[in-house]
N, C-alpha and C. Protein backbone atom coordinates (compact mmCIF):
# COMPACT_ATOMS: atom_id res chain seq x y z
N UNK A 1 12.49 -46.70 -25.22
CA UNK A 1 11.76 -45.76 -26.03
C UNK A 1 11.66 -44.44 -25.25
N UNK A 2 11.84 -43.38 -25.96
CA UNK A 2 11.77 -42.11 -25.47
C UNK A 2 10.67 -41.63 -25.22
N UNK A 3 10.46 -40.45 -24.02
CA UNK A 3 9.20 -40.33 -23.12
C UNK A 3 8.22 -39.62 -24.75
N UNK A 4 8.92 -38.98 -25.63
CA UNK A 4 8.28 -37.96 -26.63
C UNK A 4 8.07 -39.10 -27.66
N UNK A 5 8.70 -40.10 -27.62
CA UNK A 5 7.96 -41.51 -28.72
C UNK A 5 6.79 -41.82 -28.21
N UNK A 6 6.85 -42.16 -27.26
CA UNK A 6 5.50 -43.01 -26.21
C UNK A 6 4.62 -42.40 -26.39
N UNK A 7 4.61 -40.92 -25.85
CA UNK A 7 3.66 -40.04 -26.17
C UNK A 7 2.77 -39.88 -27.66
N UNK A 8 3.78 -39.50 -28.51
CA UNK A 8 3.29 -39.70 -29.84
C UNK A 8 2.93 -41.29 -29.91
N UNK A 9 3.16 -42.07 -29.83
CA UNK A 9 2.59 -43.42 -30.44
C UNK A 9 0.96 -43.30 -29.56
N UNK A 10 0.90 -43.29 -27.97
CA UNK A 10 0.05 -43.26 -27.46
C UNK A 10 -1.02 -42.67 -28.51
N UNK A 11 -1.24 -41.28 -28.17
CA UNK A 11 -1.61 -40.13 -28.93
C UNK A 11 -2.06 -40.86 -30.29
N UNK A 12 -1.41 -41.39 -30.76
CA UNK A 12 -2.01 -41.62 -32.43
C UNK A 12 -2.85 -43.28 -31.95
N UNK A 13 -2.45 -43.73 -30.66
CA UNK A 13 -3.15 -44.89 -30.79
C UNK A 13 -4.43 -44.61 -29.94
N UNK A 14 -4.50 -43.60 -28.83
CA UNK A 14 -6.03 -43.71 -28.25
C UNK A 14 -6.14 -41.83 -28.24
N UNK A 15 -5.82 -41.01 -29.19
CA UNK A 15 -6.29 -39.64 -29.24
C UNK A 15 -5.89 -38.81 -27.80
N UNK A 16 -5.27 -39.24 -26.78
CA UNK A 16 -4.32 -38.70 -25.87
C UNK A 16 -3.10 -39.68 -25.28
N UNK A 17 -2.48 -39.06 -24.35
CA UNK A 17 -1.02 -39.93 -24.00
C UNK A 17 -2.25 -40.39 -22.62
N UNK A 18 -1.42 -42.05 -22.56
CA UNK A 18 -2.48 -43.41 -21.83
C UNK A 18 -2.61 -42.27 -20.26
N UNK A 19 -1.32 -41.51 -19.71
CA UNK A 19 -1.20 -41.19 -18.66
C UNK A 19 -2.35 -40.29 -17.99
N UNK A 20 -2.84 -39.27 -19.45
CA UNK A 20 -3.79 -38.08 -19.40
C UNK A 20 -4.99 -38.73 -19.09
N UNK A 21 -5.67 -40.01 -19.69
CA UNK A 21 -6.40 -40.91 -20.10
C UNK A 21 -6.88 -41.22 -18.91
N UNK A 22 -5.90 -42.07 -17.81
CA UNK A 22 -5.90 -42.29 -16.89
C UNK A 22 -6.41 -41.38 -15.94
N UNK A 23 -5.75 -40.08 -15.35
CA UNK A 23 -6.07 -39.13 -14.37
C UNK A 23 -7.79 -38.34 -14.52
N UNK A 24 -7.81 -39.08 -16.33
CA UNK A 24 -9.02 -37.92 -16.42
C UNK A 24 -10.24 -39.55 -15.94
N UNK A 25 -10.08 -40.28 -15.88
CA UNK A 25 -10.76 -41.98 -15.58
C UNK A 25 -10.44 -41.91 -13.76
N UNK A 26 -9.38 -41.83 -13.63
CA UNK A 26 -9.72 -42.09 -11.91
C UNK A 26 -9.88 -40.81 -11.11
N UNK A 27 -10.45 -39.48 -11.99
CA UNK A 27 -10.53 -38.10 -11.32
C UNK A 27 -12.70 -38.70 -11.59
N UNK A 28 -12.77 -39.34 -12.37
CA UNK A 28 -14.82 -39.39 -12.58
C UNK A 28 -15.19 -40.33 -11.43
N UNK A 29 -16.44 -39.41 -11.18
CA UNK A 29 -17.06 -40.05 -10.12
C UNK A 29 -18.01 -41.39 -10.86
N UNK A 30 -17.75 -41.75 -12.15
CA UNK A 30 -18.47 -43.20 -12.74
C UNK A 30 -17.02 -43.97 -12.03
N UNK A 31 -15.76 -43.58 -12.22
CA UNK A 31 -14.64 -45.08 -11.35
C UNK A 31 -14.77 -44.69 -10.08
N UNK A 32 -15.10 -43.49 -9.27
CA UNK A 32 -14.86 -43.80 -7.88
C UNK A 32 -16.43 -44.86 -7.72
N UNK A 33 -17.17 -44.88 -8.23
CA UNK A 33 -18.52 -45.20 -7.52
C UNK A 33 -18.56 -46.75 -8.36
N UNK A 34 -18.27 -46.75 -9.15
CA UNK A 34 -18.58 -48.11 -10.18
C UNK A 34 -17.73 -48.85 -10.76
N UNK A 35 -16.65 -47.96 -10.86
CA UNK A 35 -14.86 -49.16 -11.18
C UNK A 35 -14.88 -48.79 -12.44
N UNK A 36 -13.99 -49.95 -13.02
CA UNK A 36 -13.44 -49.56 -14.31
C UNK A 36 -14.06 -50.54 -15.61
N UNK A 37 -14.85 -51.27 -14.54
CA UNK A 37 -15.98 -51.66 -15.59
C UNK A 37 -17.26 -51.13 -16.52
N UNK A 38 -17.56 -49.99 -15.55
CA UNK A 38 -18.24 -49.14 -16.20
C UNK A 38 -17.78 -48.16 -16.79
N UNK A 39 -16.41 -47.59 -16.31
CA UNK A 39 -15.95 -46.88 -17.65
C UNK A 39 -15.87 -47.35 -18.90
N UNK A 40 -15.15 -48.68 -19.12
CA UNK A 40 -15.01 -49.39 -20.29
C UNK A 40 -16.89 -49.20 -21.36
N UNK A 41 -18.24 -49.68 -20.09
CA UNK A 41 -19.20 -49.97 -20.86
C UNK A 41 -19.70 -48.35 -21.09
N UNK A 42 -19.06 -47.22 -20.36
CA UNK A 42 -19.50 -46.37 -21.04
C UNK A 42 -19.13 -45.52 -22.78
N UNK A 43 -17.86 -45.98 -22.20
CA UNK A 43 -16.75 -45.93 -23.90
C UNK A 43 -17.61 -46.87 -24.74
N UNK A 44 -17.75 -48.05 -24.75
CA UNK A 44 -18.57 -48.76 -25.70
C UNK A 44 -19.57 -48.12 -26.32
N UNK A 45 -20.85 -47.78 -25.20
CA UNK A 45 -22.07 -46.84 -25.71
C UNK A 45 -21.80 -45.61 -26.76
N UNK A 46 -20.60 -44.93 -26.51
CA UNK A 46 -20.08 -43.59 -26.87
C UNK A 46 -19.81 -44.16 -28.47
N UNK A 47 -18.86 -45.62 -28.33
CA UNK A 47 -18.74 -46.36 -29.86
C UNK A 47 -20.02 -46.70 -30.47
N UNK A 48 -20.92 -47.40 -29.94
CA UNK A 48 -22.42 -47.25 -30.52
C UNK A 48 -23.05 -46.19 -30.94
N UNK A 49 -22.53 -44.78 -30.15
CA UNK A 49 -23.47 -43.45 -30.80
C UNK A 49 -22.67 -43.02 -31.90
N UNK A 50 -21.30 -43.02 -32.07
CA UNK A 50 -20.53 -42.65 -32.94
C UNK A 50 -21.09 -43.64 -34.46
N UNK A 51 -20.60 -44.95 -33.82
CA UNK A 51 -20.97 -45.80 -35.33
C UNK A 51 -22.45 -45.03 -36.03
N UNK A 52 -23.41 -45.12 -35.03
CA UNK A 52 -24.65 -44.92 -35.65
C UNK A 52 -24.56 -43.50 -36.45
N UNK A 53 -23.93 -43.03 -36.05
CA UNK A 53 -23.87 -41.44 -36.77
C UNK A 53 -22.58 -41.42 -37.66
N UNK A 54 -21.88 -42.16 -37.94
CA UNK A 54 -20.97 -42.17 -38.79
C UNK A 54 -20.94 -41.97 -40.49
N UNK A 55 -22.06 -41.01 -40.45
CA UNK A 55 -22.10 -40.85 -41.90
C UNK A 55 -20.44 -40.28 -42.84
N UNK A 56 -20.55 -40.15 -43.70
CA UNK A 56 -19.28 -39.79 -44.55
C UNK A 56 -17.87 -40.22 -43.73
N UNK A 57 -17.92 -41.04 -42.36
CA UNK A 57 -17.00 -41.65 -41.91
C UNK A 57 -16.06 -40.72 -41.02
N UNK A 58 -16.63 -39.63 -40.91
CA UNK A 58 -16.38 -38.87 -39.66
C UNK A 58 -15.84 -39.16 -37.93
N UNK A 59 -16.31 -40.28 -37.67
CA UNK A 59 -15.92 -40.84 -36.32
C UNK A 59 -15.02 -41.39 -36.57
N UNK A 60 -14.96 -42.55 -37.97
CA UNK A 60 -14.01 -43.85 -37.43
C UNK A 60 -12.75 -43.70 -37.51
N UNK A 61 -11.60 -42.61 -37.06
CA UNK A 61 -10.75 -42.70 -36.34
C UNK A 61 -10.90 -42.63 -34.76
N UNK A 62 -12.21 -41.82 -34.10
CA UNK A 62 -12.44 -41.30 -33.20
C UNK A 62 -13.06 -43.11 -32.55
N UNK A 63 -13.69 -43.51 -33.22
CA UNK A 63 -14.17 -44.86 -32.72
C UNK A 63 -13.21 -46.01 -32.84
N UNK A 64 -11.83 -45.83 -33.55
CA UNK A 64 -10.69 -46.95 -33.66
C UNK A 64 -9.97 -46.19 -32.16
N UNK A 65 -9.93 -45.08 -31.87
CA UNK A 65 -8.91 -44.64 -30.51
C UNK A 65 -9.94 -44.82 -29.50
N UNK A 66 -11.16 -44.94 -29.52
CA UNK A 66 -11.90 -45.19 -28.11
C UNK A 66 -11.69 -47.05 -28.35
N UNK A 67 -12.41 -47.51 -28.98
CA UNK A 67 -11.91 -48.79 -28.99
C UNK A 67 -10.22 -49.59 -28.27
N UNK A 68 -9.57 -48.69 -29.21
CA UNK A 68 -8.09 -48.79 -28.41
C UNK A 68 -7.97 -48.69 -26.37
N UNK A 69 -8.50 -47.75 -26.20
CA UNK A 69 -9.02 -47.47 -25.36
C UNK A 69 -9.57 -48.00 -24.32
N UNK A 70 -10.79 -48.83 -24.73
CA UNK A 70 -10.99 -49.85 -23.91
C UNK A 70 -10.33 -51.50 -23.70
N UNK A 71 -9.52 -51.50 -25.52
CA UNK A 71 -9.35 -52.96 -24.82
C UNK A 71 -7.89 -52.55 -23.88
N UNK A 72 -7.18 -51.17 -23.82
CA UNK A 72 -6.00 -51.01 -22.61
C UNK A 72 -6.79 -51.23 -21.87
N UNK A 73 -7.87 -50.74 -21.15
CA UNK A 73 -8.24 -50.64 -19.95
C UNK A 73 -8.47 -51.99 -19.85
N UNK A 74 -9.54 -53.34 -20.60
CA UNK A 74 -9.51 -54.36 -20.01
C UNK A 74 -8.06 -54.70 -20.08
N UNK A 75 -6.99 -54.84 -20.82
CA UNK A 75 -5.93 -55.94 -20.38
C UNK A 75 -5.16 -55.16 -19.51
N UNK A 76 -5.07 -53.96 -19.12
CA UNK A 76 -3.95 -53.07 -17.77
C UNK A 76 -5.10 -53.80 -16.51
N UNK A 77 -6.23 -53.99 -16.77
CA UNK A 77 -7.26 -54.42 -15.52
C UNK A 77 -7.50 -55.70 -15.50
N UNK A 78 -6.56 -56.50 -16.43
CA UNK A 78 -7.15 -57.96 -16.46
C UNK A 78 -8.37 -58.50 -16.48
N UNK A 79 -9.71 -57.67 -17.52
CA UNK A 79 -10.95 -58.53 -17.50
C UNK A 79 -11.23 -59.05 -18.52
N UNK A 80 -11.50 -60.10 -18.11
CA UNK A 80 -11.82 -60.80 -19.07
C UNK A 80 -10.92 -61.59 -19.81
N UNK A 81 -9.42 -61.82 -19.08
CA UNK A 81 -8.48 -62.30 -19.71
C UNK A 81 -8.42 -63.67 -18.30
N UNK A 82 -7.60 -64.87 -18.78
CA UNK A 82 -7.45 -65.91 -17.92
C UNK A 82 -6.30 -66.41 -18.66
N UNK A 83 -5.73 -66.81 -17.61
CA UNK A 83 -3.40 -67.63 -17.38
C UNK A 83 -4.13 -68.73 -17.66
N UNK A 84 -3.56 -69.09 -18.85
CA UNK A 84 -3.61 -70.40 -19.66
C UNK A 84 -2.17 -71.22 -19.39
């Protein structure tokens, strides 16, 4: 797959390319100090303030690409997953 597919698929699946995603996650001082567990539970909260305010349905693309979002980060970080 071409670097300008990836990009676009990314992009439509978490609202930037995974790479941007990344640098802007291991440049915050929440992963140097707390890992990537608390990034994930802070994306969650962000999905809780969105849902709650989701009148006329305004977020829920913005809350389907953070969602996306976190479950990359748990399975690229393996939490919560176990070799069956």
């Amino acid at each position: 797959m071409s670097i300008a597919i990836q990009n676009s698929r990314e992009i439509q699946m978490y609202g930037s390319p995974k790479a941007q995603i990344m640098e802007s996650i291991e440049r915050s001082i929440t992963y140097k100090f707390s890992g990537i567990g608390m990034i994930i539970c802070g994306y969650m909260s962000d999905i809780q303030e969105m849902n709650e305010r989701n009148q006329n349905g305004i977020y829920t693309e913005t809350i389907r690409q953070t969602l996306n979002i976190c479950k990359m980060l748990m399975m690229d970080n393996e939490l919560g997953f176990k070799n069956v």
